[in-house]
C-alpha atoms as a PDB file:
ATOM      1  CA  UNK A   1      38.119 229.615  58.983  1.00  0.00           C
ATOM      2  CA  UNK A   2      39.177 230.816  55.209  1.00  0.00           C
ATOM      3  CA  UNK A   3      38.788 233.926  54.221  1.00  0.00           C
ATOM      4  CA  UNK A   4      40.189 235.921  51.167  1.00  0.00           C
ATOM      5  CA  UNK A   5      40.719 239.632  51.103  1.00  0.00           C
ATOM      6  CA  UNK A   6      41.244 241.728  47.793  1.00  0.00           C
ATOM      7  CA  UNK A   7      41.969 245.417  47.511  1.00  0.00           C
ATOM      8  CA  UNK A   8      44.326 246.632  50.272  1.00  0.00           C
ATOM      9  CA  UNK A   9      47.894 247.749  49.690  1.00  0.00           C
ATOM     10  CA  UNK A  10      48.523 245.136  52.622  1.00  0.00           C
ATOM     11  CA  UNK A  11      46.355 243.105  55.213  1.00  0.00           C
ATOM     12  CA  UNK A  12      48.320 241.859  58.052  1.00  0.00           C
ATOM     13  CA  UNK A  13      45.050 239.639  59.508  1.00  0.00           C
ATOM     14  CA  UNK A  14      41.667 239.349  59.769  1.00  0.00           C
ATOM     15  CA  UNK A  15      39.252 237.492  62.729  1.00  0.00           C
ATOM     16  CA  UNK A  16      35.606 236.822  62.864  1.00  0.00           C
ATOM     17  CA  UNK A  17      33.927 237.859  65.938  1.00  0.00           C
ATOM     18  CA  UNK A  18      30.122 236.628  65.796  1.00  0.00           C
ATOM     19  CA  UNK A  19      28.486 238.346  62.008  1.00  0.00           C
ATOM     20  CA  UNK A  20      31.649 240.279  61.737  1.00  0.00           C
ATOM     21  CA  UNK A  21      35.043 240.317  59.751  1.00  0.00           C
ATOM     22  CA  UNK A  22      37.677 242.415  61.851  1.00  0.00           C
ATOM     23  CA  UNK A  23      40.680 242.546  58.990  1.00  0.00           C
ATOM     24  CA  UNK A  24      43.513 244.945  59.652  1.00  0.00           C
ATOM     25  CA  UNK A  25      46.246 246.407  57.131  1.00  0.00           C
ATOM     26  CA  UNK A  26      47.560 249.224  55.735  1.00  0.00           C
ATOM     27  CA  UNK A  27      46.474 251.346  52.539  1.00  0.00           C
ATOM     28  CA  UNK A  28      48.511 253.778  50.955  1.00  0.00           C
ATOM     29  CA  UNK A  29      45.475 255.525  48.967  1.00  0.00           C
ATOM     30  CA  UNK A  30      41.322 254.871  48.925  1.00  0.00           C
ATOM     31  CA  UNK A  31      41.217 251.515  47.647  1.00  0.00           C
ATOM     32  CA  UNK A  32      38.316 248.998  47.386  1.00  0.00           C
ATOM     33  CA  UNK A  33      37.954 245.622  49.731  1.00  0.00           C
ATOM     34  CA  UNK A  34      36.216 242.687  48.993  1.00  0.00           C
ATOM     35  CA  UNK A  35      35.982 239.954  51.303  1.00  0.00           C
ATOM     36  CA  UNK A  36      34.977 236.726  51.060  1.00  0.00           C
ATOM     37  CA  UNK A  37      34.179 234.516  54.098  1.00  0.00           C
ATOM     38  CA  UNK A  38      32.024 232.033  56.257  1.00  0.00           C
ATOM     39  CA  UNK A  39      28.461 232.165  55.509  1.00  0.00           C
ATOM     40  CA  UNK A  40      27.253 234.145  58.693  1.00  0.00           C
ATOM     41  CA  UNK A  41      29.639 236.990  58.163  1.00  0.00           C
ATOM     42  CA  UNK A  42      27.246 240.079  57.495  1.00  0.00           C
ATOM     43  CA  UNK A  43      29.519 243.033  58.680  1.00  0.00           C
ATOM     44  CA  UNK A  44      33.160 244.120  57.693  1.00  0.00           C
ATOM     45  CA  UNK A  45      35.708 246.372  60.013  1.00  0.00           C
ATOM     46  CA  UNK A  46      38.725 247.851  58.552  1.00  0.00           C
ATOM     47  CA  UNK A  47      41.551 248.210  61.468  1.00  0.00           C
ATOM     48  CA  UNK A  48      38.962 248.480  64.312  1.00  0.00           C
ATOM     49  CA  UNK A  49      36.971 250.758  62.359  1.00  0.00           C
ATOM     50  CA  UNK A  50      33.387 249.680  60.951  1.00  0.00           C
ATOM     51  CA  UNK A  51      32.749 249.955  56.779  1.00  0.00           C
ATOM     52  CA  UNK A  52      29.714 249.841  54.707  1.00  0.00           C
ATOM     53  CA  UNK A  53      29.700 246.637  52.674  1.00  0.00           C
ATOM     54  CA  UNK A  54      27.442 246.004  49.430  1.00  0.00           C
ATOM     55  CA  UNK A  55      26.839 241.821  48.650  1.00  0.00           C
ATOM     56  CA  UNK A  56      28.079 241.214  45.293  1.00  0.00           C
ATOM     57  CA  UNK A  57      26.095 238.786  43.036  1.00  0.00           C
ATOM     58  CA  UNK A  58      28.896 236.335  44.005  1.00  0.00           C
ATOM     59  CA  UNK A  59      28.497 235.755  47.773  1.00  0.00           C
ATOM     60  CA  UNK A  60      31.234 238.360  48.701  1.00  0.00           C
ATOM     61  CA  UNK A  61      30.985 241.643  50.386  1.00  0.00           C
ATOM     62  CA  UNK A  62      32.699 244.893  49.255  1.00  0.00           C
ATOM     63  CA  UNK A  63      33.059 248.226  50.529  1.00  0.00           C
ATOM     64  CA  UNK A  64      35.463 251.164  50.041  1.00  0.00           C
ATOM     65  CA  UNK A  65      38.138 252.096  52.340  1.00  0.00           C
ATOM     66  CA  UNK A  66      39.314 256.120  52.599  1.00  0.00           C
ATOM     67  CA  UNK A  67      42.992 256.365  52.496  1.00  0.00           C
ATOM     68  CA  UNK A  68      45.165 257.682  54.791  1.00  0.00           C
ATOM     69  CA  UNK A  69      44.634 260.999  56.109  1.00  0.00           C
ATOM     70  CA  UNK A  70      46.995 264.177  56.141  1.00  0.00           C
ATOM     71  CA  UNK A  71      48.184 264.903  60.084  1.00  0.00           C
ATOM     72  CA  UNK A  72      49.522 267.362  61.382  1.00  0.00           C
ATOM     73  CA  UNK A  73      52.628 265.416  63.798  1.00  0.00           C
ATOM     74  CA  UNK A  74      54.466 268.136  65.942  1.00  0.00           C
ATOM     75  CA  UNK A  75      57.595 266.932  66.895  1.00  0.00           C
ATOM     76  CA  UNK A  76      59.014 268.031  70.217  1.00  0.00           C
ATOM     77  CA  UNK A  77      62.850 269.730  69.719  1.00  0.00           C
ATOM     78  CA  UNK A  78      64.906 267.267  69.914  1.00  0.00           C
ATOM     79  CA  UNK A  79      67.716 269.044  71.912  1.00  0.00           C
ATOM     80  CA  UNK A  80      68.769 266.607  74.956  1.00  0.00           C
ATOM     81  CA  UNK A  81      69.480 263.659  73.270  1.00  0.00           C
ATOM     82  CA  UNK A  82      72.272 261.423  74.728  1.00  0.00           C
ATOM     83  CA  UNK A  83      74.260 258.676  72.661  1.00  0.00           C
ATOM     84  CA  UNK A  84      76.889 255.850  73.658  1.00  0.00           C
ATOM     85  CA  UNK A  85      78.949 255.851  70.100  1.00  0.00           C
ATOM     86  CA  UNK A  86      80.507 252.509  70.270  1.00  0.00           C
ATOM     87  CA  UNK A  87      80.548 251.615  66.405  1.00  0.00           C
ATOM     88  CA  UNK A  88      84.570 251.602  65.675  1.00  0.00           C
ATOM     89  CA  UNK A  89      83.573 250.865  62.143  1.00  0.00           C
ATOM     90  CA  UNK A  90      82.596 254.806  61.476  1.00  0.00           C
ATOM     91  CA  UNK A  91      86.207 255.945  62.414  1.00  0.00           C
ATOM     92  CA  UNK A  92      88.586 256.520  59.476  1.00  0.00           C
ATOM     93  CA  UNK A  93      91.309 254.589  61.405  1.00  0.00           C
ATOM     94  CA  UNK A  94      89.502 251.188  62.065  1.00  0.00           C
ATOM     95  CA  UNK A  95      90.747 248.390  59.949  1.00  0.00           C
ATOM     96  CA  UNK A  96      89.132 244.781  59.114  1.00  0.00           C
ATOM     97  CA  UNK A  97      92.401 243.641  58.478  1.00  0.00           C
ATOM     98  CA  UNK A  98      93.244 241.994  62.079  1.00  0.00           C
ATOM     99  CA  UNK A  99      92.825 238.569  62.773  1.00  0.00           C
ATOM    100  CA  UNK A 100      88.818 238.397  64.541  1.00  0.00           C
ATOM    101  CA  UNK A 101      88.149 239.162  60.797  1.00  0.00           C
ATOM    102  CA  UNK A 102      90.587 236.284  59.400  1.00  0.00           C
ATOM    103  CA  UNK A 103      89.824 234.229  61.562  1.00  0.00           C
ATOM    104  CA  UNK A 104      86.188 234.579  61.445  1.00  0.00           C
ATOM    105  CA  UNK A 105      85.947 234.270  57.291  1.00  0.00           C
ATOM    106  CA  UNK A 106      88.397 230.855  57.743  1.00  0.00           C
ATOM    107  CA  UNK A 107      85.695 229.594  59.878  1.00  0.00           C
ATOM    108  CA  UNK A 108      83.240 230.813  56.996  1.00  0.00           C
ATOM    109  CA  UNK A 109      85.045 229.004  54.157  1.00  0.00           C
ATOM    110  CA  UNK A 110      85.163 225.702  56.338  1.00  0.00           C
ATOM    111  CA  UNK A 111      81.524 226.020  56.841  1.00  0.00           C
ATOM    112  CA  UNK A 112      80.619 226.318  52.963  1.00  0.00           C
ATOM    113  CA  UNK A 113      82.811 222.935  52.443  1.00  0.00           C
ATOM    114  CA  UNK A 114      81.569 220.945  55.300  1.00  0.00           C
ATOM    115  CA  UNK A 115      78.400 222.491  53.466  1.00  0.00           C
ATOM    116  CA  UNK A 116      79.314 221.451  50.107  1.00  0.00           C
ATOM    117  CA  UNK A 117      80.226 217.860  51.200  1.00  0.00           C
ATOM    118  CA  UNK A 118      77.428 216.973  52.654  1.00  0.00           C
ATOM    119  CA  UNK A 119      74.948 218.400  50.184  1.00  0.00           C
ATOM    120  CA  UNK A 120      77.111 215.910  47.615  1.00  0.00           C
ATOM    121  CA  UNK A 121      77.007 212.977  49.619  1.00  0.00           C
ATOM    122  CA  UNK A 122      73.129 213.422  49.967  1.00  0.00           C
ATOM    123  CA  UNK A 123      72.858 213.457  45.976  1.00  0.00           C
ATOM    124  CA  UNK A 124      74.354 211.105  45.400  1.00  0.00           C
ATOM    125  CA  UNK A 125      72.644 207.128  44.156  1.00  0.00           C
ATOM    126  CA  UNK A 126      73.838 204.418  46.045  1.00  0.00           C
ATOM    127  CA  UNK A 127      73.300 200.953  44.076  1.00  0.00           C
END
């Protein structure tokens, strides 16, 4: 199956399901889609959600899409959290000066020159 989809801010997929093109994405404002897909393909939906489509003179099939709308989202208070703080990096007293961290940026230096030497010897002609 190939289809191609114009117009959306972004379409994460789209599936054909008898005469119809399911494609789902996100739009950040009202925005135009055109599709263009198998021959059969008659009706469009837009994240579950059914759109009227016009045939261009071209063989695809475009419709408008609304953008997003404006919700009201109540948060609950957020007054009972609990946290495990186990990030020593956000205390003014931890140091990356021990030697995990030398140890661990050796390793990384051996690594880029193993890296190196073998990205040389694969280069390189051979008569």
């Amino acid at each position: 199956m190939l289809v191609l989809v114009q117009g959306p801010y972004l379409v994460r997929g789209a599936s054909i399901s008898g005469n119809t093109l399911a494609v789902t994405g996100d739009n950040v404002n009202a925005s135009h889609l055109e599709v263009w897909g198998p021959r059969g393909v008659t009706a469009v939906t837009w994240n579950g959600k059914a759109v009227i489509t016009t045939p261009s003179g071209y063989g695809s099939l475009v419709a408008n899409l609304a953008g997003p709308v404006d919700a009201n989202v109540v948060l609950p208070p957020l007054t009972s959290w609990k946290v495990a703080d186990s990030l020593p990096e956000r205390l003014v007293s931890y140091s990356d000066s021990g030697p995990a961290w030398v140890g661990s940026y050796i390793l990384y230096i051996v690594f880029l020159c193993l890296l190196l030497i073998h990205h040389s010897c694969q280069s390189q002609v051979y008569l």
